[in-house]
N, C-alpha and C. Protein backbone atom coordinates (compact mmCIF):
# COMPACT_ATOMS: atom_id res chain seq x y z
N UNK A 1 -34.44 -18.94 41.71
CA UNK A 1 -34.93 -20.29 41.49
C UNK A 1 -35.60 -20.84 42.76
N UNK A 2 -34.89 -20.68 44.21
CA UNK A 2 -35.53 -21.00 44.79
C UNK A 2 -36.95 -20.50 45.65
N UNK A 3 -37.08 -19.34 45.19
CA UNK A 3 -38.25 -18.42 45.19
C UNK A 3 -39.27 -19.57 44.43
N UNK A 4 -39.08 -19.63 43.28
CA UNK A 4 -40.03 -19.95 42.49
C UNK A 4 -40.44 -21.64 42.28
N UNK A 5 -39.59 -22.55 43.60
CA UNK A 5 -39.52 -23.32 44.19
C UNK A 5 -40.62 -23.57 45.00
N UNK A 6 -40.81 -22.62 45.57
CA UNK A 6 -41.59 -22.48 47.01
C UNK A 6 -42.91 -22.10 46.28
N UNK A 7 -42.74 -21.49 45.80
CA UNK A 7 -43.97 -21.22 44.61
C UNK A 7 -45.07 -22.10 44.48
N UNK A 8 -44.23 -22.91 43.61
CA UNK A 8 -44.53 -24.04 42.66
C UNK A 8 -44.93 -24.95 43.79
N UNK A 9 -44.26 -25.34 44.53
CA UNK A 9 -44.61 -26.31 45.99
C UNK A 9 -46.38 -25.50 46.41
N UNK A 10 -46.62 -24.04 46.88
CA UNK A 10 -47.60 -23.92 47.19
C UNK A 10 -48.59 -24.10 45.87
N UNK A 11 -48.09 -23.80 45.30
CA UNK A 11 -49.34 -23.84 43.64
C UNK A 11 -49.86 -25.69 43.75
N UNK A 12 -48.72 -26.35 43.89
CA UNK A 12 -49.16 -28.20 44.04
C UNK A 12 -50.05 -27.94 45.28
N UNK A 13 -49.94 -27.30 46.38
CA UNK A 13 -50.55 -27.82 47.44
C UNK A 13 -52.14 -27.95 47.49
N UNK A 14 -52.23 -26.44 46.89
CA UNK A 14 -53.24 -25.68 46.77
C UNK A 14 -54.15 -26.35 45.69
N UNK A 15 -53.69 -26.74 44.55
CA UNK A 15 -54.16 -26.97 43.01
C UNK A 15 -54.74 -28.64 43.40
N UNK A 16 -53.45 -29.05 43.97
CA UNK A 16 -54.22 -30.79 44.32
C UNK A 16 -54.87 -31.25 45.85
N UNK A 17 -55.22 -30.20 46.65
CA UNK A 17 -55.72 -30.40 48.11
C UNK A 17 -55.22 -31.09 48.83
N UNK A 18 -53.75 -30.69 48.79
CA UNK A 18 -52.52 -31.81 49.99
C UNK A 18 -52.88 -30.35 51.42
N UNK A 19 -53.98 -30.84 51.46
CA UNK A 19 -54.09 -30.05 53.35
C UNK A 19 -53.47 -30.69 54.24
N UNK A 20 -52.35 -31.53 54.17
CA UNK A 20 -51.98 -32.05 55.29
C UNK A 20 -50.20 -31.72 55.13
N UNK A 21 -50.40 -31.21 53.78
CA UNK A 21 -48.95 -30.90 53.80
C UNK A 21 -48.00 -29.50 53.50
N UNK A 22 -47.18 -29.27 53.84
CA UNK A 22 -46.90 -27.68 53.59
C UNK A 22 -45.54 -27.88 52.57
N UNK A 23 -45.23 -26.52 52.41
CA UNK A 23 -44.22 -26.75 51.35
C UNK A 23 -42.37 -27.45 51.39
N UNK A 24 -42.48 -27.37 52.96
CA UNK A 24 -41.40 -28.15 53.56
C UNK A 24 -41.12 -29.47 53.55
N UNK A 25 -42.29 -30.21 53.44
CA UNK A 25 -42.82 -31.60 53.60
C UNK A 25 -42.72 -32.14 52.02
N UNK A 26 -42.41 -31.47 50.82
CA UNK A 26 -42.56 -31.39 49.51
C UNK A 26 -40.69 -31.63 49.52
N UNK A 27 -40.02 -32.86 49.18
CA UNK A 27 -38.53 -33.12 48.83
C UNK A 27 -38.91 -32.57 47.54
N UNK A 28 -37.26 -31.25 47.23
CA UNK A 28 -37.89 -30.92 45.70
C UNK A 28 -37.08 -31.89 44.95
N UNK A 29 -36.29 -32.66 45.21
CA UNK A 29 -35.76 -33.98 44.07
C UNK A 29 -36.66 -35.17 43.78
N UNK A 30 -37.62 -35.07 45.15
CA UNK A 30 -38.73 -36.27 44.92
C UNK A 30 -39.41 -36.44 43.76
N UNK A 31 -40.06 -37.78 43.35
CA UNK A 31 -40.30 -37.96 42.15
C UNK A 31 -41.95 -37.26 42.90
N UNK A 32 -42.72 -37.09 41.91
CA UNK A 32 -43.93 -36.46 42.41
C UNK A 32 -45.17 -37.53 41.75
N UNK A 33 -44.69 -38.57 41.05
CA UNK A 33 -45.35 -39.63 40.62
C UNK A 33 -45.07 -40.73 41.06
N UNK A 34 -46.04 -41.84 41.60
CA UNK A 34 -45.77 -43.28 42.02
C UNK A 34 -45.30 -43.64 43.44
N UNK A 35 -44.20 -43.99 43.15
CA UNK A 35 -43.69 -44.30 45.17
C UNK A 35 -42.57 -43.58 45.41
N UNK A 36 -42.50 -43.28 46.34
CA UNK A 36 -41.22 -42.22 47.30
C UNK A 36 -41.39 -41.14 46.85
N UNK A 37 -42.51 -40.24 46.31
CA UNK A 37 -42.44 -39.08 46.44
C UNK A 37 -44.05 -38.76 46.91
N UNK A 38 -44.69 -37.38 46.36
CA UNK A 38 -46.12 -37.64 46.50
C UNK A 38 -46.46 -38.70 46.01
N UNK A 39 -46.65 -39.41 45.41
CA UNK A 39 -47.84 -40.54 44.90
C UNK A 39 -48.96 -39.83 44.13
N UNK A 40 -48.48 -38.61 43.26
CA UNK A 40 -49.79 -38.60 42.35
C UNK A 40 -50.20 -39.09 41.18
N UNK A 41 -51.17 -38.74 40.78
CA UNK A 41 -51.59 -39.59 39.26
C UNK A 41 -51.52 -39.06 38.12
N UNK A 42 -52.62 -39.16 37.37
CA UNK A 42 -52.70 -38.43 35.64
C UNK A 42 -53.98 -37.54 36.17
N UNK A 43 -54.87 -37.50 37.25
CA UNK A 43 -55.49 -36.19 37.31
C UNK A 43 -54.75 -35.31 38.09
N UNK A 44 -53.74 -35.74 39.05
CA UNK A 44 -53.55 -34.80 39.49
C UNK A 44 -52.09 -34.06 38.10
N UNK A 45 -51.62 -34.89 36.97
CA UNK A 45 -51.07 -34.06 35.81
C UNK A 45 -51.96 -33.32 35.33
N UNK A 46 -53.15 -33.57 35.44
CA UNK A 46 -54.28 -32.51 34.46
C UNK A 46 -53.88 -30.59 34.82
N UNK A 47 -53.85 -31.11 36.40
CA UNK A 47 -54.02 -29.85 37.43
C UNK A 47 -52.47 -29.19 37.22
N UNK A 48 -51.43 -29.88 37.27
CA UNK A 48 -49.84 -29.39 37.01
C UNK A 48 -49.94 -28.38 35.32
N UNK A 49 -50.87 -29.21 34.38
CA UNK A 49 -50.92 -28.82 33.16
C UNK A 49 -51.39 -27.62 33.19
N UNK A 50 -52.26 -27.22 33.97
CA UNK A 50 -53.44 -25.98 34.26
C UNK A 50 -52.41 -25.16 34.62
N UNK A 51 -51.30 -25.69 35.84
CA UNK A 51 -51.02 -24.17 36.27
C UNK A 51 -50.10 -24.13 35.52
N UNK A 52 -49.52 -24.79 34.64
CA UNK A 52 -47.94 -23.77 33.63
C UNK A 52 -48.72 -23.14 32.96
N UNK A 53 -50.19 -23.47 32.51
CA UNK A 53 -50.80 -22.57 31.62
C UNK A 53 -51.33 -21.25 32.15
N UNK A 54 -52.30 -22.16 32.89
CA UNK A 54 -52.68 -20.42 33.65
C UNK A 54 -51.75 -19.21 34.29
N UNK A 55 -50.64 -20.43 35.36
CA UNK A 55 -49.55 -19.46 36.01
C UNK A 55 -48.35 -19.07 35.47
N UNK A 56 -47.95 -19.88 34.47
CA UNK A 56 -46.73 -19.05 33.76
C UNK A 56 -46.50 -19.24 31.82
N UNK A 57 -47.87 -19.01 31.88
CA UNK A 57 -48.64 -18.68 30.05
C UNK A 57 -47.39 -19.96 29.15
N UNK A 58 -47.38 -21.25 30.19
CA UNK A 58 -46.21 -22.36 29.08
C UNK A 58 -47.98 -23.82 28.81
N UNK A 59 -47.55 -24.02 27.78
CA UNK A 59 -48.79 -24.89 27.39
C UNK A 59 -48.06 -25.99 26.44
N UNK A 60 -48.04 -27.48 26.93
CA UNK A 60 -47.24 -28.78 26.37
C UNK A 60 -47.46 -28.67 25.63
N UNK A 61 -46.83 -29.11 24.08
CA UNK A 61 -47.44 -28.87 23.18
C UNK A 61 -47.98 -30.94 22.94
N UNK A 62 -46.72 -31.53 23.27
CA UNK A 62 -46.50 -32.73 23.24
C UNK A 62 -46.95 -33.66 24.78
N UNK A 63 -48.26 -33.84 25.27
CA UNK A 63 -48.50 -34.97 26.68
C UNK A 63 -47.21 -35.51 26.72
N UNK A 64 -47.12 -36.23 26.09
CA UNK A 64 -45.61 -37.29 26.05
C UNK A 64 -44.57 -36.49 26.35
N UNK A 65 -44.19 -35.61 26.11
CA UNK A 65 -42.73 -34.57 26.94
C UNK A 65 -43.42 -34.36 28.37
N UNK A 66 -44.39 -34.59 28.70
CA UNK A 66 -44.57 -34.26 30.50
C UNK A 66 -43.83 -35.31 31.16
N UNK A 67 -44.02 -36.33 31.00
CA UNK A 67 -42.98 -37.32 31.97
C UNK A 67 -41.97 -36.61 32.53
N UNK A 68 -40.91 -36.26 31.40
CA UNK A 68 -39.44 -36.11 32.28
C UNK A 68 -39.89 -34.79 33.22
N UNK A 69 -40.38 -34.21 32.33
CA UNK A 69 -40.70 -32.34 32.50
C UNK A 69 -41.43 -32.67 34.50
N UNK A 70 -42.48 -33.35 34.30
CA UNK A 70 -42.80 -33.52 35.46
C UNK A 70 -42.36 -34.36 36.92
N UNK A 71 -41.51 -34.80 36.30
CA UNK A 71 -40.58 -35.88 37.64
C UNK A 71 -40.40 -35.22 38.68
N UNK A 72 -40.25 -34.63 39.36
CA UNK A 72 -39.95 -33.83 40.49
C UNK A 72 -40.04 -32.01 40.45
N UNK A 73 -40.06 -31.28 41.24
CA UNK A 73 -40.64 -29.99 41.55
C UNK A 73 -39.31 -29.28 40.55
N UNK A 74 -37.84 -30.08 41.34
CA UNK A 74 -37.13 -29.65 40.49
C UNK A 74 -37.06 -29.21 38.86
N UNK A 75 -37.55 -30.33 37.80
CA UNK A 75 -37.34 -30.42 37.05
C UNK A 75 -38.90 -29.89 36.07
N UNK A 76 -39.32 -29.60 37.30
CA UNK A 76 -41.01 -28.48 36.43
C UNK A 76 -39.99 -27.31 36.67
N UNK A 77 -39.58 -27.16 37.78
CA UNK A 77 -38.81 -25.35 38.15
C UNK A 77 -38.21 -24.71 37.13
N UNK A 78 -37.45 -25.88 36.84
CA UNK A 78 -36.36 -25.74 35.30
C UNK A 78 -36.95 -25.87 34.10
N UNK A 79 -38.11 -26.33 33.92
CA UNK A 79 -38.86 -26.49 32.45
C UNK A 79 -39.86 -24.70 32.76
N UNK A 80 -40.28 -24.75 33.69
CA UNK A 80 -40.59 -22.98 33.86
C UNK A 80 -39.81 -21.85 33.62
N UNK A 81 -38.19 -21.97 34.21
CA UNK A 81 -37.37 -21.15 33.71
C UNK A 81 -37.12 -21.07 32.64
N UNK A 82 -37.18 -22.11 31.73
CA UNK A 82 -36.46 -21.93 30.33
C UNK A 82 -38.16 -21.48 29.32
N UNK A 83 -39.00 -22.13 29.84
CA UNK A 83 -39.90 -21.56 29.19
C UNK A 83 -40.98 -20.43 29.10
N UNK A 84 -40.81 -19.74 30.46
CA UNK A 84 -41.93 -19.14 30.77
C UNK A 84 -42.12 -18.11 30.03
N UNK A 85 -43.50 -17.33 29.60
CA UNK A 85 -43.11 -15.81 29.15
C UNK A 85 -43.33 -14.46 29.60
């Protein structure tokens, strides 16, 4: 899990152009939307959407289930484990 932690941290870095930040600098309980965590938006969900698809063949079926799914690195890690194929 935590392999695929570090992963997922470089896949955000890379996918949304945080050049200023590395994967250490990424709290994985942080919320990754709004305040106290990254601060990203709904494009940078476009780009999260891309890589479960492209990087681990999982595709929402439901927008509306991304909220929880996406709250923190944690809780994508765990929606990857249970779904990936």
């Amino acid at each position: 899990m935590e392999e695929l932690i570090l992963k997922l941290k470089e896949q955000l870095i890379e996918a949304l152009n945080l050049e200023e930040i590395t994967p250490e600098d990424i709290d994985t309980e942080a919320p990754l939307f709004g305040e106290g965590g990254l601060g990203l938006d709904s494009i940078d969900a476009l780009e999260i959407i891309l890589i479960l698809e492209k990087q681990y063949g999982i595709r929402l079926e439901n927008p509306a289930e991304a909220k929880p799914i996406f709250y923190s690195v944690r809780t994508l890690a765990d929606f990857i484990e249970q779904n990936r194929k």
